[in-house]
C-alpha atoms as a PDB file:
ATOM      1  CA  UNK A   1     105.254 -81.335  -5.784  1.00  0.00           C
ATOM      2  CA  UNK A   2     109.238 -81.165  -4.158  1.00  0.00           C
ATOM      3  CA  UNK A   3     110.362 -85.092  -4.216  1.00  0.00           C
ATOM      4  CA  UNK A   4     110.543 -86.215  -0.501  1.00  0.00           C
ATOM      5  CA  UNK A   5     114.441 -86.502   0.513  1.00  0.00           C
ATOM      6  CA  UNK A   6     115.358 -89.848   1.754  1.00  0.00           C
ATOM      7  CA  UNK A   7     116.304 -90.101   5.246  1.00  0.00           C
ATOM      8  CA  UNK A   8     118.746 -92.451   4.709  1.00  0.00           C
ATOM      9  CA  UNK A   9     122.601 -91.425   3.571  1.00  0.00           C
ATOM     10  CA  UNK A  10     125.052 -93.868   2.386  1.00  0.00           C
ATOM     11  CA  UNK A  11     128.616 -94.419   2.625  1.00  0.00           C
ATOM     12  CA  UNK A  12     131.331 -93.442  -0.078  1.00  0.00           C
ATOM     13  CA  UNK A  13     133.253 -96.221   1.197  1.00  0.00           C
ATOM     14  CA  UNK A  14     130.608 -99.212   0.436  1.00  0.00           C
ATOM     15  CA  UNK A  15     132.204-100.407  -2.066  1.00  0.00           C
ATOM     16  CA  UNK A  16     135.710-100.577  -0.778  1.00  0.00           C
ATOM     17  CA  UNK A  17     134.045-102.106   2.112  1.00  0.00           C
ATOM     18  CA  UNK A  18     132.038-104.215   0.586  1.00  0.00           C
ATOM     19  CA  UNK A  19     134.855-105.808  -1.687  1.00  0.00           C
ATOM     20  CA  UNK A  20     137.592-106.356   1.440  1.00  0.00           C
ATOM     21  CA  UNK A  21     134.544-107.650   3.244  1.00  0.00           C
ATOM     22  CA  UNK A  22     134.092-110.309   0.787  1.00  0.00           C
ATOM     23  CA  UNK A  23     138.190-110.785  -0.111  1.00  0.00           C
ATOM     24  CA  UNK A  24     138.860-111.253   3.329  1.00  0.00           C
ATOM     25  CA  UNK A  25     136.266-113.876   3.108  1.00  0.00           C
ATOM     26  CA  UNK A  26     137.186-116.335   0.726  1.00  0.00           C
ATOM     27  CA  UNK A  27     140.836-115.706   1.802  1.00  0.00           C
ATOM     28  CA  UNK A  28     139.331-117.444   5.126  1.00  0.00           C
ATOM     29  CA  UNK A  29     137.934-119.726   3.478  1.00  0.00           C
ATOM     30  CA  UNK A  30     141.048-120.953   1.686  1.00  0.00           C
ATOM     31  CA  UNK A  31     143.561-120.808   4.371  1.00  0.00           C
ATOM     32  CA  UNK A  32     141.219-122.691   6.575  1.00  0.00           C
ATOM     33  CA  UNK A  33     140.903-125.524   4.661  1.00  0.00           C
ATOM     34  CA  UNK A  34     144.473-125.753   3.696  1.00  0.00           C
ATOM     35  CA  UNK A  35     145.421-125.936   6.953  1.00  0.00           C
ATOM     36  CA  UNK A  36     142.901-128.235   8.249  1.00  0.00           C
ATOM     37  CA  UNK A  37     143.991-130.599   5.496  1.00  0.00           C
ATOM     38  CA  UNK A  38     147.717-130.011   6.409  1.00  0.00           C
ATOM     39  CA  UNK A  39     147.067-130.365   9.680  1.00  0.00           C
ATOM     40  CA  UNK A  40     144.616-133.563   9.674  1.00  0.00           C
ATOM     41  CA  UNK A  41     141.430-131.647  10.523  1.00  0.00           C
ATOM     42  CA  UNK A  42     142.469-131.229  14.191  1.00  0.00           C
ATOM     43  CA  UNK A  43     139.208-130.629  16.563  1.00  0.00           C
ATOM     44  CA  UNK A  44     139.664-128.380  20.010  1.00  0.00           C
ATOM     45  CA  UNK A  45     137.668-130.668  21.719  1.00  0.00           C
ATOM     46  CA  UNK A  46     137.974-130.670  25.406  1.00  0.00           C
ATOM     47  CA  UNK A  47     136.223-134.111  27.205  1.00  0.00           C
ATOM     48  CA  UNK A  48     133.184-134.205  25.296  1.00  0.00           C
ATOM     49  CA  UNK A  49     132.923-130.868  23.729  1.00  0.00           C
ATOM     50  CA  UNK A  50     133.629-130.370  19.879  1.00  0.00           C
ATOM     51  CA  UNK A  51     134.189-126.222  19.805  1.00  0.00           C
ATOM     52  CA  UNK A  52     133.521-125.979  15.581  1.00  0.00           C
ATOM     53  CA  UNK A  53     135.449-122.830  13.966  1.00  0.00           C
ATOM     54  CA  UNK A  54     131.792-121.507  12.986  1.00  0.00           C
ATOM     55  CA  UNK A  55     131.903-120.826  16.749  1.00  0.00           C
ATOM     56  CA  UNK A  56     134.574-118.387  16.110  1.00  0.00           C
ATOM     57  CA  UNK A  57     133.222-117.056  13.031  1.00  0.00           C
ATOM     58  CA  UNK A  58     130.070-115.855  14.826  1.00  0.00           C
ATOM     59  CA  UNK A  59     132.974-114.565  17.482  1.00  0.00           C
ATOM     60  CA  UNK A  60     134.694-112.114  14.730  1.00  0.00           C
ATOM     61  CA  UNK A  61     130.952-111.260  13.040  1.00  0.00           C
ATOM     62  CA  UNK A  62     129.610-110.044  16.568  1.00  0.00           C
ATOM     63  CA  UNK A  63     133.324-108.082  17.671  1.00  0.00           C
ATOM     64  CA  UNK A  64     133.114-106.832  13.880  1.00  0.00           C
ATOM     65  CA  UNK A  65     129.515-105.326  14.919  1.00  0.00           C
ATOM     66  CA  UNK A  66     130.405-104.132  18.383  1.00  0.00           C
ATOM     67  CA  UNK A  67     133.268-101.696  16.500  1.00  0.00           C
ATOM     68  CA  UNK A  68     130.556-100.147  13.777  1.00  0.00           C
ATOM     69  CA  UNK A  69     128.019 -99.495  16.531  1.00  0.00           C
ATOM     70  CA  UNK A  70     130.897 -98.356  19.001  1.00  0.00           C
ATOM     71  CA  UNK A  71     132.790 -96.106  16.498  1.00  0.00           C
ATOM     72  CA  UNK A  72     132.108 -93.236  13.417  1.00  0.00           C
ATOM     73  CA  UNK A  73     135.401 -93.334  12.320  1.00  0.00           C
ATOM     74  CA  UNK A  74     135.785 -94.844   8.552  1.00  0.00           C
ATOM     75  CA  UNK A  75     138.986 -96.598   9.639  1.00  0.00           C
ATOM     76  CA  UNK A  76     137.344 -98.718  12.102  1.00  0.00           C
ATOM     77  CA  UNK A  77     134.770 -99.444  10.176  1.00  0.00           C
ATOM     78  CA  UNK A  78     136.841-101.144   7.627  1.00  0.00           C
ATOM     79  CA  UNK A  79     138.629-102.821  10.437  1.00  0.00           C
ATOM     80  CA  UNK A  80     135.624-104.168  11.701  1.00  0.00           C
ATOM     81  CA  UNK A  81     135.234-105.173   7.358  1.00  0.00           C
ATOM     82  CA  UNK A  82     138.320-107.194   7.947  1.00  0.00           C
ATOM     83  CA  UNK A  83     137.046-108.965  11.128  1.00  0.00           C
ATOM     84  CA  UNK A  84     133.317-109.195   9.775  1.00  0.00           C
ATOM     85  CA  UNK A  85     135.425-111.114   6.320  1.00  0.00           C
ATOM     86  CA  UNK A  86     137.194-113.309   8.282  1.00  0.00           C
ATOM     87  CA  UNK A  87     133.764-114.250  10.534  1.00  0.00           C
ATOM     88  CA  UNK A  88     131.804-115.123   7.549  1.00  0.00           C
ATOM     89  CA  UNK A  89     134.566-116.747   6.083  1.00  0.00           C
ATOM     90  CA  UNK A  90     135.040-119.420   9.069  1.00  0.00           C
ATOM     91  CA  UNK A  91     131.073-119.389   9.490  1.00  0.00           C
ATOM     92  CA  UNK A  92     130.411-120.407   5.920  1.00  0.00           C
ATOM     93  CA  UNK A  93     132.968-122.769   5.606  1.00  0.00           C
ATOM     94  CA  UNK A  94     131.033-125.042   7.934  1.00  0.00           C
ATOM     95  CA  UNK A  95     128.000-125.025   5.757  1.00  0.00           C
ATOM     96  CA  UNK A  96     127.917-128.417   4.647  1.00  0.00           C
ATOM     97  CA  UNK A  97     127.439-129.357   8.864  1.00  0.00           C
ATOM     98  CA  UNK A  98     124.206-127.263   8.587  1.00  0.00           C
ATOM     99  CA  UNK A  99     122.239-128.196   5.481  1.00  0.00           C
ATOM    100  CA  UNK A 100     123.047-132.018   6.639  1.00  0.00           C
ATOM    101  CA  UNK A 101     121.200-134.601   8.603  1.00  0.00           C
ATOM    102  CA  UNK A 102     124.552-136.280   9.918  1.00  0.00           C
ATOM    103  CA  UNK A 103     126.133-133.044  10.213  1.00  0.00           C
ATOM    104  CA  UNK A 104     129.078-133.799   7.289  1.00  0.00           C
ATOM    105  CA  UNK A 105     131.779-131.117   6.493  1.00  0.00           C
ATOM    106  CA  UNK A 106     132.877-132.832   3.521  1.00  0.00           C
ATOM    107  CA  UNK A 107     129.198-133.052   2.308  1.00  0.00           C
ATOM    108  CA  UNK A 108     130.410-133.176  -1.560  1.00  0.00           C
ATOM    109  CA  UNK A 109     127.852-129.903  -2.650  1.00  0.00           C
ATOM    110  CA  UNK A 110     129.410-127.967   0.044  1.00  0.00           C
ATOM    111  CA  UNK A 111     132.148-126.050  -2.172  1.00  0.00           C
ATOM    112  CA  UNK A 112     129.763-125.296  -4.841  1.00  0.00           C
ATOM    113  CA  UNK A 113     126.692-123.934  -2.580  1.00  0.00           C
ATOM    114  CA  UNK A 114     129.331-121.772  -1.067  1.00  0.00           C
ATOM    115  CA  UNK A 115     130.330-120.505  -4.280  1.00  0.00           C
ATOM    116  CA  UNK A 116     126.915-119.511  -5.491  1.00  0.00           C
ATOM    117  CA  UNK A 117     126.570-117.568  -2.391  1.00  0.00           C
ATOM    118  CA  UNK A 118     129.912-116.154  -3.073  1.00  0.00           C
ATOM    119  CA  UNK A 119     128.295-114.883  -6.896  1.00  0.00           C
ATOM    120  CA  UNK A 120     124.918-113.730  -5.161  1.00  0.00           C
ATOM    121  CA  UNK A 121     127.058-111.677  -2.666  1.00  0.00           C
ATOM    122  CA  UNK A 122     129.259-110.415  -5.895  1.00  0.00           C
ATOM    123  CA  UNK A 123     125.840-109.274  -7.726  1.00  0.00           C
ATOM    124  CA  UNK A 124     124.736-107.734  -4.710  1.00  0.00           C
ATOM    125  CA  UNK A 125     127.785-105.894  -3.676  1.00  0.00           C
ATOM    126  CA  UNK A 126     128.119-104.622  -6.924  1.00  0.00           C
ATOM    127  CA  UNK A 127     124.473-103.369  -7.108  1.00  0.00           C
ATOM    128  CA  UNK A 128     124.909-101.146  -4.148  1.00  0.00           C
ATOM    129  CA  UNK A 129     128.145 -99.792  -4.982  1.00  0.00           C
ATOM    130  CA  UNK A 130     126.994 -98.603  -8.840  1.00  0.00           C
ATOM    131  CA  UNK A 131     123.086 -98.516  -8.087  1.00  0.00           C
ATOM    132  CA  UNK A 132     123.057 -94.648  -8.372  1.00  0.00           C
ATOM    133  CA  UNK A 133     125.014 -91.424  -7.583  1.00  0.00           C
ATOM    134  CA  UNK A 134     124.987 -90.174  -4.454  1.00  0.00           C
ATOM    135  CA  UNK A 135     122.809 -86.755  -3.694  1.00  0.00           C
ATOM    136  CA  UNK A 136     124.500 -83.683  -2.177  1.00  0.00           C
ATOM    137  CA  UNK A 137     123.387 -84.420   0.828  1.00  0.00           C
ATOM    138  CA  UNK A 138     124.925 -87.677   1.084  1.00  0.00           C
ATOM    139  CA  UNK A 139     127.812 -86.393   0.024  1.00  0.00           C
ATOM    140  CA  UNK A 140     128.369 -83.258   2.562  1.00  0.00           C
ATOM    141  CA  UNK A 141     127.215 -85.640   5.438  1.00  0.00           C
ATOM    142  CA  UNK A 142     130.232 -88.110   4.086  1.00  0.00           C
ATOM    143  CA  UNK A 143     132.423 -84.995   3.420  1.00  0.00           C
ATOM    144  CA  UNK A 144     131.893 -83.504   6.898  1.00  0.00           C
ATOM    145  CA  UNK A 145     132.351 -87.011   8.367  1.00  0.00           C
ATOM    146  CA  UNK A 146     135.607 -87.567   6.858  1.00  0.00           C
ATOM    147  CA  UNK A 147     136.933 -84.179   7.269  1.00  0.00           C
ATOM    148  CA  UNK A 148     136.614 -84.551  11.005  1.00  0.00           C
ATOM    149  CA  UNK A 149     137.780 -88.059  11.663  1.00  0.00           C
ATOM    150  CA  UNK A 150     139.887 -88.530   8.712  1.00  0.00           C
ATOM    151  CA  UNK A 151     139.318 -91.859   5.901  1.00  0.00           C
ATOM    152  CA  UNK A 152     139.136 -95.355   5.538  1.00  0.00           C
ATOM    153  CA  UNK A 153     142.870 -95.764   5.304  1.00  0.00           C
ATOM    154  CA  UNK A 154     143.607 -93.348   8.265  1.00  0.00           C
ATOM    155  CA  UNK A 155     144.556 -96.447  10.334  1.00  0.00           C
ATOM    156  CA  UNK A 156     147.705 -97.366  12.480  1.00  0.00           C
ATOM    157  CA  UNK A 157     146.249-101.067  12.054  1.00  0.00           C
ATOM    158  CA  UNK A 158     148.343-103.445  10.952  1.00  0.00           C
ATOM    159  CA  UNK A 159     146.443-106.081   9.234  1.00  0.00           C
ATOM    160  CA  UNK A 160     145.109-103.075   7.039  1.00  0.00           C
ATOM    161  CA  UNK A 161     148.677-102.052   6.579  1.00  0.00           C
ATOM    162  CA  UNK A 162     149.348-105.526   5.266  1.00  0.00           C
ATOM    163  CA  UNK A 163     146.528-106.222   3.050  1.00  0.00           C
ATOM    164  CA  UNK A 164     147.255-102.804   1.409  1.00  0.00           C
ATOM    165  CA  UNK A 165     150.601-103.487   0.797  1.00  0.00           C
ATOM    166  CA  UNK A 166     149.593-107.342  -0.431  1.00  0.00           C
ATOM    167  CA  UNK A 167     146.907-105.305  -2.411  1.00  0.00           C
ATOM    168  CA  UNK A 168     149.069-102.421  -4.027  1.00  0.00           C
ATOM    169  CA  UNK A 169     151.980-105.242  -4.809  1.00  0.00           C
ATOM    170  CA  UNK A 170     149.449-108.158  -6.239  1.00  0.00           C
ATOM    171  CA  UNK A 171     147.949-105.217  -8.502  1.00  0.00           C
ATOM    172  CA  UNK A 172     151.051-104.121  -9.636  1.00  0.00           C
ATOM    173  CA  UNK A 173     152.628-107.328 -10.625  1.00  0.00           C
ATOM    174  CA  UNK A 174     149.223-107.870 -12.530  1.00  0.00           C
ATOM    175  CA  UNK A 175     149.207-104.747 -14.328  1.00  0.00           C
ATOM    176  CA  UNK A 176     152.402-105.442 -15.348  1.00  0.00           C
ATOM    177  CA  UNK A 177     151.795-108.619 -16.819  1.00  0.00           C
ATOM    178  CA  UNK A 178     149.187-107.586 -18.563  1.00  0.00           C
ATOM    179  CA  UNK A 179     150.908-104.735 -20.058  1.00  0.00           C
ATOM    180  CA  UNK A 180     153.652-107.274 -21.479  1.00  0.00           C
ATOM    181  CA  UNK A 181     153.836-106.321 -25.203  1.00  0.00           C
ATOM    182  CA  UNK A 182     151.715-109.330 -27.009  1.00  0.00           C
ATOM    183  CA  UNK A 183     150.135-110.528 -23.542  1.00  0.00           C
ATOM    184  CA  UNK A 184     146.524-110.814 -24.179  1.00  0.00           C
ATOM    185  CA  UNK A 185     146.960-111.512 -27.532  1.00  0.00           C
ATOM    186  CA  UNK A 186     148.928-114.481 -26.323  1.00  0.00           C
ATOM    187  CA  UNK A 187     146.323-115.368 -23.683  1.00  0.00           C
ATOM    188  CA  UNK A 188     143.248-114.955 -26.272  1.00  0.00           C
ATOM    189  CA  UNK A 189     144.746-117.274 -28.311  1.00  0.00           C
ATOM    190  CA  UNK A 190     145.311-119.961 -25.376  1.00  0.00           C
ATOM    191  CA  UNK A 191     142.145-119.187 -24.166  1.00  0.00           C
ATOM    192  CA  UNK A 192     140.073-119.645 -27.770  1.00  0.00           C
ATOM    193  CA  UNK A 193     142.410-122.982 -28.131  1.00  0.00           C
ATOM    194  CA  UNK A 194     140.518-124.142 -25.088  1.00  0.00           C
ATOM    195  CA  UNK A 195     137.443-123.440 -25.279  1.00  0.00           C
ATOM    196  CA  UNK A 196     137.104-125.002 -29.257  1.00  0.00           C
ATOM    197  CA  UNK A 197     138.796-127.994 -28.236  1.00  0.00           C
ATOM    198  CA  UNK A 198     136.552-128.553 -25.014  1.00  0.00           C
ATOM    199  CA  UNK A 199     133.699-127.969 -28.168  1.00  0.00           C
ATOM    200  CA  UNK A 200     134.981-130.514 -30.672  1.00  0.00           C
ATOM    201  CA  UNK A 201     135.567-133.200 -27.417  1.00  0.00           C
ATOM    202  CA  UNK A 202     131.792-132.339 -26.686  1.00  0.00           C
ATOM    203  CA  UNK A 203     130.848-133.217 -30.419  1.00  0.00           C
ATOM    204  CA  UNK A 204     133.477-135.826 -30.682  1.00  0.00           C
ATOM    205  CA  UNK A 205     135.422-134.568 -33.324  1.00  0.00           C
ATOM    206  CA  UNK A 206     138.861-135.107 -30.891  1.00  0.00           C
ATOM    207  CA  UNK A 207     139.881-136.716 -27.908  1.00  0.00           C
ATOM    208  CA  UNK A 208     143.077-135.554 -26.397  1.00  0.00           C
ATOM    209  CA  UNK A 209     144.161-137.161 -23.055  1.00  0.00           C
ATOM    210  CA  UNK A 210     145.366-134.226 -21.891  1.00  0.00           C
ATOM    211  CA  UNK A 211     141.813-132.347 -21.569  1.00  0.00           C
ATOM    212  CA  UNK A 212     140.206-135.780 -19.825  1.00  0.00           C
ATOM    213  CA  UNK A 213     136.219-134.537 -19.963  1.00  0.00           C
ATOM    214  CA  UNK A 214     134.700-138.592 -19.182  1.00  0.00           C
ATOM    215  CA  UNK A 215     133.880-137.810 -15.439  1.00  0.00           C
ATOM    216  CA  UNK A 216     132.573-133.992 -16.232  1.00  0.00           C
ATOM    217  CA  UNK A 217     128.971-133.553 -15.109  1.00  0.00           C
ATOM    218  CA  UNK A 218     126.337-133.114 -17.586  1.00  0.00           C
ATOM    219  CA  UNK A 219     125.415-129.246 -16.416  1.00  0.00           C
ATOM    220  CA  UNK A 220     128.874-128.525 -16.904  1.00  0.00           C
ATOM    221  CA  UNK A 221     129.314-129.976 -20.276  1.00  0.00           C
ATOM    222  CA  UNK A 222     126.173-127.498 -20.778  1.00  0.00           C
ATOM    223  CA  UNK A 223     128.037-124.333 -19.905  1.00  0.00           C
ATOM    224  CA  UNK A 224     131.354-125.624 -21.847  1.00  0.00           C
ATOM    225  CA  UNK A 225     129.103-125.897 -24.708  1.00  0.00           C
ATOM    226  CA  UNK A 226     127.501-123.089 -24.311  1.00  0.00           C
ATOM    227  CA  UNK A 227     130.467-120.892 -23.919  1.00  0.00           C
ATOM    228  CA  UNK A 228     132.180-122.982 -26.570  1.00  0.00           C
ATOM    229  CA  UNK A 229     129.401-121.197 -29.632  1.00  0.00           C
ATOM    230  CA  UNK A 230     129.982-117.946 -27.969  1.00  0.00           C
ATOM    231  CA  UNK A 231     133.864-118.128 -28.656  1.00  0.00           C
ATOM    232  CA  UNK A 232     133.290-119.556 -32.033  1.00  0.00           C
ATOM    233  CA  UNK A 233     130.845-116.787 -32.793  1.00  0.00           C
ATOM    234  CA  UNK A 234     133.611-114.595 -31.615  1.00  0.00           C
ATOM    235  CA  UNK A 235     136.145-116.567 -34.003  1.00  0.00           C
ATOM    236  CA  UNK A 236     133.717-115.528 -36.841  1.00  0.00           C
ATOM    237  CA  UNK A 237     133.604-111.814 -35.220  1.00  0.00           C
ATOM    238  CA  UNK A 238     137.186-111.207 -35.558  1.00  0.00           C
ATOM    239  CA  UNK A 239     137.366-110.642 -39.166  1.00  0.00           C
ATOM    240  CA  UNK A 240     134.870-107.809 -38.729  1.00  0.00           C
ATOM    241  CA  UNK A 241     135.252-106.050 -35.519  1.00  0.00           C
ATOM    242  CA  UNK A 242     137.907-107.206 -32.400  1.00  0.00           C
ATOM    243  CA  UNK A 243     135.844-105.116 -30.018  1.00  0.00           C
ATOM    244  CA  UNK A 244     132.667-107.491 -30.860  1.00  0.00           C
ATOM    245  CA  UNK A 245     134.925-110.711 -30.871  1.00  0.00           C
ATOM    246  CA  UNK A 246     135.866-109.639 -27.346  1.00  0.00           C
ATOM    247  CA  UNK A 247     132.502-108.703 -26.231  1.00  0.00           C
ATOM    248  CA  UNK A 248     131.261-112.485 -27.221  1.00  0.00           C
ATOM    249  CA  UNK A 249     134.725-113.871 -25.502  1.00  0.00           C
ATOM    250  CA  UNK A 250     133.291-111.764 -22.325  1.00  0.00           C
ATOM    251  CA  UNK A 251     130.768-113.586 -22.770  1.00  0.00           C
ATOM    252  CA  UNK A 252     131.468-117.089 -23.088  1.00  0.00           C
ATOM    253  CA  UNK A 253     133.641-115.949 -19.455  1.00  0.00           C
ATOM    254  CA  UNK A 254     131.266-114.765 -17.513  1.00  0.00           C
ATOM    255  CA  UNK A 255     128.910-118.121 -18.949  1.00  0.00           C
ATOM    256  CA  UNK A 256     131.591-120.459 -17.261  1.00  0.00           C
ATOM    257  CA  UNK A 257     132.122-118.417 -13.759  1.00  0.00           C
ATOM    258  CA  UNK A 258     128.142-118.176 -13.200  1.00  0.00           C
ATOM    259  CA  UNK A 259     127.113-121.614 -14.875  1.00  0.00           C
ATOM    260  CA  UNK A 260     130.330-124.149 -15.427  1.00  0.00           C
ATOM    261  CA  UNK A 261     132.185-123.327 -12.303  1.00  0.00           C
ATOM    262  CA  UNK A 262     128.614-123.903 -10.361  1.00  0.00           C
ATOM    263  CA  UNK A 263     128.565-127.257 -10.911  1.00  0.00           C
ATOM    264  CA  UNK A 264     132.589-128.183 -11.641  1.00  0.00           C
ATOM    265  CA  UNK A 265     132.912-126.869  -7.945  1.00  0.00           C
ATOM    266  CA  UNK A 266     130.122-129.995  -7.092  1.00  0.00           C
ATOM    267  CA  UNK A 267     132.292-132.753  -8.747  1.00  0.00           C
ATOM    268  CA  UNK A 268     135.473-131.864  -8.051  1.00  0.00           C
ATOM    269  CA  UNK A 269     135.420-129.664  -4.846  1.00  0.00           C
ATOM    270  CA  UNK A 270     138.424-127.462  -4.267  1.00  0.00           C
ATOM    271  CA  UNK A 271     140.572-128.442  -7.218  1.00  0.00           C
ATOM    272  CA  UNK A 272     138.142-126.356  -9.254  1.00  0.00           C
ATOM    273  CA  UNK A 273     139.657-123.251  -7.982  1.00  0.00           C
ATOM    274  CA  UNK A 274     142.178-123.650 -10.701  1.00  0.00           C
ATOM    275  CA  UNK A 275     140.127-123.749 -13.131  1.00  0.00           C
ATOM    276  CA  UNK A 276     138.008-120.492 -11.912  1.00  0.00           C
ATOM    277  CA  UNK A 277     141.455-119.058 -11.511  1.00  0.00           C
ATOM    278  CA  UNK A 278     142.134-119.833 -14.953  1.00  0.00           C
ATOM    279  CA  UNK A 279     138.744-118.149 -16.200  1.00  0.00           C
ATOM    280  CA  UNK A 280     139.868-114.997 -13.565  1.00  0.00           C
ATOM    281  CA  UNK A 281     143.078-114.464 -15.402  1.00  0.00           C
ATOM    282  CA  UNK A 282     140.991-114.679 -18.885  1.00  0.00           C
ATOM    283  CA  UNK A 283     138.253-112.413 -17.787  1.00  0.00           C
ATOM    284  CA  UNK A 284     141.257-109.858 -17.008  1.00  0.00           C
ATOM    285  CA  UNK A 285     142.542-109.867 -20.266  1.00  0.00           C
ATOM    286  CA  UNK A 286     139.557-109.382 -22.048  1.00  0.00           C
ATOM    287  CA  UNK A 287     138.451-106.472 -19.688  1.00  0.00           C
ATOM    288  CA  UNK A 288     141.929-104.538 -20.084  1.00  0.00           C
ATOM    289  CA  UNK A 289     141.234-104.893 -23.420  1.00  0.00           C
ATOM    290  CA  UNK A 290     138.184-103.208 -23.882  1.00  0.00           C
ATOM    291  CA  UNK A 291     139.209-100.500 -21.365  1.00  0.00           C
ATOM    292  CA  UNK A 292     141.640 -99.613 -23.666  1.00  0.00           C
ATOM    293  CA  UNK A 293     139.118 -99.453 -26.564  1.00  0.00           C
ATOM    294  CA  UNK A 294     136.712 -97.535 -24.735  1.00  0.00           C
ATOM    295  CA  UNK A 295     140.186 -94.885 -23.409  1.00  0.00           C
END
């Protein structure tokens, strides 16, 4: 019996969509709150009205839907990406209003609920961009699609102009850096350092003041722990194979972005983002790394 085709064809471009979608979003996110806390948290409040940012969130989410269902063409649907990442961005960031009965923007668990909806958006995003090739129909509809009204980058828009160039040049300078002769060996070494020393602070063994841990929260001395045996397995790993010492140092990563950060994000708000940056830059290393072992 011939397998039913599916009536439904997706886009080539989900990914790419998907990821500026969600860039564009905690970019929002970010600038938002620096400015509000440069600027005093101003209100537009005319006489008794408070008119919240979410406001205008919803604004950009709704214009970014008007352009998908108004237009075919790939380049406007990533513009309407843009505008749908900066919506979300200034919708979410009033959360902590919404899941409040006094409605509180600095409700302290704000940061770090908007951060696990940040990972289940990641895990999603990245499901439907590598769930499964796309069938030959899918692909002639996209083809025939494109061929006509050009691609995603077939724009005379210049806020896509700009995040391509900030793109292209932030990738670049990365690469780079990476590629620095003794790099990630470098960075492995800082970032093993780390992780045993937050491990012997956990079991006592030292107590530098520079690493203060008195005020961390119990879940996150979990994850530190946690990802503290993987990179001592990995430690013990390197004598025998570097490719499984890395693949345990991936691990003890991706432990502290999904667990630690969670709850690091819920004591100590935005200066956490260091920190996750910190883990970012590791997770980079480690991953250029074992692209080159599997080239």
């Amino acid at each position: 019996m011939r397998k039913r085709q599916s009536p439904l064809v997706r886009d080539t471009d989900t990914g790419s969509l998907l990821e500026l979608l969600m860039v564009i979003a905690v970019v929002t996110i970010l600038v938002n709150r620096a400015f509000l806390a440069a600027a005093g948290y101003p209100q537009i409040s005319p006489g008794n009205l408070h008119i919240a940012h979410m406001l205008w969130g919803g604004f950009l989410m709704f214009f970014a839907l008007v352009m998908v269902f108004r237009y075919w063409n790939p380049s406007v649907r990533r513009l309407a990406a843009f505008f749908g990442g900066m919506g979300f961005g200034l919708f979410i960031d009033e959360l902590g209003k919404f899941i409040t009965d006094n409605n509180d923007y600095f409700y302290k668990p704000t940061i770090a609920v908007i951060y696990v909806i940040f990972i289940l958006m990641y895990l999603l995003f990245r499901g439907f961009a590598e769930k499964s090739e796309l069938s030959a129909r899918e692909l002639q509809v996209n083809n025939h699609l494109r061929g006509d009204l050009g691609d995603m980058h077939d724009t005379s828009s210049r806020l896509l102009k700009w995040y391509d160039a900030t793109k292209e040049q932030f990738e670049e300078g990365f690469d780079k850096t990476i590629a620095i002769k003794g790099f990630v060996p470098v960075l492995m070494i800082v970032f093993v350092f780390l992780n045993l020393t937050q491990l012997g602070i956990i079991f006592g063994i030292i107590s530098p003041g520079w690493l203060p841990m008195n005020d961390t929260s119990g879940m996150s001395i979990i994850g530190i722990f946690i990802s503290g045996i993987m990179v001592l397995v990995g430690v013990f790993m390197l004598r025998r194979s570097l490719l499984h010492a890395f693949l345990w140092f991936k691990r003890a990563i991706l432990v502290s972005i999904f667990i630690t950060q969670i709850f690091l994000f819920y004591h100590s708000q935005l200066t956490a983002i260091w920190g996750l940056a910190v883990d970012l830059l590791f997770y980079a290393g480690i991953e250029n790394y074992l692209r080159k072992k599997a080239a």
